[in-house]
Protein backbone atom coordinates (compact mmCIF):
# COMPACT_ATOMS: atom_id res chain seq x y z
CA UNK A 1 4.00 -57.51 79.31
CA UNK A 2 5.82 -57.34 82.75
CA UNK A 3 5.35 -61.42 83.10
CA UNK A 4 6.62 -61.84 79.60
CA UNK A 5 10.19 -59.43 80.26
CA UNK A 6 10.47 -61.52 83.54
CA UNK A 7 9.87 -65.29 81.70
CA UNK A 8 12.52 -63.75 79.46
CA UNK A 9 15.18 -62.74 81.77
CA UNK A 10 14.55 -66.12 83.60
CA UNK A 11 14.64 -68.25 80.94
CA UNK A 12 17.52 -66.09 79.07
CA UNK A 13 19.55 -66.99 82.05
CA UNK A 14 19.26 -70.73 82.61
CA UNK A 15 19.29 -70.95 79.32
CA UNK A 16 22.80 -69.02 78.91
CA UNK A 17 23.91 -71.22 82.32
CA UNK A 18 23.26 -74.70 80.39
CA UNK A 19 24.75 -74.02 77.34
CA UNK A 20 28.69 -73.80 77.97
CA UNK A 21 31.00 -71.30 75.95
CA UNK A 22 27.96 -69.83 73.80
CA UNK A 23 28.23 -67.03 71.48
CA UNK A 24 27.25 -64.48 73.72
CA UNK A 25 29.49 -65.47 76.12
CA UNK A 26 31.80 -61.96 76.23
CA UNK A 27 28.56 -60.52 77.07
CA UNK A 28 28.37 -61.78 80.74
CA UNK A 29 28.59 -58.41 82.92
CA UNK A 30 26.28 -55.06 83.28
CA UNK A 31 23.03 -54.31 81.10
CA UNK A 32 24.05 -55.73 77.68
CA UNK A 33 24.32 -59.30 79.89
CA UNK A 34 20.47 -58.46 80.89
CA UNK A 35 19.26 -57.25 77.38
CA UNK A 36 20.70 -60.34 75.49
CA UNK A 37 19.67 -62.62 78.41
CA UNK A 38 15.87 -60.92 78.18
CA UNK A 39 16.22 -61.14 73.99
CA UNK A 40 17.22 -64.55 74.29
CA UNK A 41 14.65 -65.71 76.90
CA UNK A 42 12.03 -63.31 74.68
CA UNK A 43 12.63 -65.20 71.50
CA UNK A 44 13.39 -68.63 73.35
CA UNK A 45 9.66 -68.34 74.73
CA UNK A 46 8.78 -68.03 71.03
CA UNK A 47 10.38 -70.57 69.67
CA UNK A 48 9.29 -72.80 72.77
CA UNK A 49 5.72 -72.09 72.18
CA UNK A 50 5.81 -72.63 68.39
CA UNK A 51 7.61 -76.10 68.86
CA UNK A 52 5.18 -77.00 71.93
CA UNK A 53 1.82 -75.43 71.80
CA UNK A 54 1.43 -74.99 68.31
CA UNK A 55 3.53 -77.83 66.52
CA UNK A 56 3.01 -80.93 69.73
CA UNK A 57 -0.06 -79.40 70.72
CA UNK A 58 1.23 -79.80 74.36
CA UNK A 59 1.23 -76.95 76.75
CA UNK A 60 -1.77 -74.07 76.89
CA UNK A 61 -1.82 -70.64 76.23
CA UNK A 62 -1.60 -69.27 79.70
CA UNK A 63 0.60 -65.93 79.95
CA UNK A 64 3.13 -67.50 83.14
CA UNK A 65 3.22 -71.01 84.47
CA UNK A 66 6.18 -73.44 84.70
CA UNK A 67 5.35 -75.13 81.39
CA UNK A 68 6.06 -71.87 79.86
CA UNK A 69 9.37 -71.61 81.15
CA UNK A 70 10.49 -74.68 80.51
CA UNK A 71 9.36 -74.73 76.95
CA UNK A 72 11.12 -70.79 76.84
CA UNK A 73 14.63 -72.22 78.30
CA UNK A 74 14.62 -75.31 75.74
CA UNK A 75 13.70 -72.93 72.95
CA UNK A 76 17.01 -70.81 74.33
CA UNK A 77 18.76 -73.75 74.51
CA UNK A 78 17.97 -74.70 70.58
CA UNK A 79 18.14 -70.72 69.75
CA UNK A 80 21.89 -70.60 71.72
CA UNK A 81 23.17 -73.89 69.59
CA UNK A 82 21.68 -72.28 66.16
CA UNK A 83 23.33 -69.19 66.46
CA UNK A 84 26.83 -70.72 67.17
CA UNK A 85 26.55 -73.00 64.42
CA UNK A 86 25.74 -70.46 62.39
CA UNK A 87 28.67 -68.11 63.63
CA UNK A 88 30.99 -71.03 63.55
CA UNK A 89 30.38 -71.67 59.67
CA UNK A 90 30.54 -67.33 59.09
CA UNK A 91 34.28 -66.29 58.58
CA UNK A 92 35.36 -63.68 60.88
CA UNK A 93 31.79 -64.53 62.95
CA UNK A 94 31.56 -61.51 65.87
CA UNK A 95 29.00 -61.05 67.57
């Protein structure tokens, strides 16, 4: 559980560094910045593993190694650009 909130807040981070002017943007100081960064890297790692492990059939199912990060930051990367399209086509998007 504790290697899964770290892959999180590492990958939640990078991938809120790479992706320029993102929706969660205003959120960039104190522990809201850490709880969307750990959300983000959270459901980033899901998204990563889906795409990877189960869809490619690349990767393995080991809890913490560098393939899972770097599958975790692109899925953070693809979660980040879905949500601000999203909020970009929603009138009045705030999030």
């Amino acid at each position: 559980m504790i290697g899964a909130l770290i892959l999180g807040l590492v990958a939640g981070f990078i991938g809120r560094a790479l992706v320029p002017n993102d929706v969660f943007s205003g959120m960039d100081r104190g522990p809201r910045s850490w709880a969307v960064s750990v959300a983000l890297g959270l459901v980033g790692a899901l998204v990563g593993y889906f795409i990877f492990t189960r869809g490619l059939g690349i990767g393995d199912d080991d809890a913490f190694d560098l393939g899972g990060l770097l599958s975790a930051i692109i899925g953070v990367v693809l979660v980040l650009l879905l949500v601000g399209a999203v909020a970009k086509r929603t009138p009045g998007h705030r999030v």
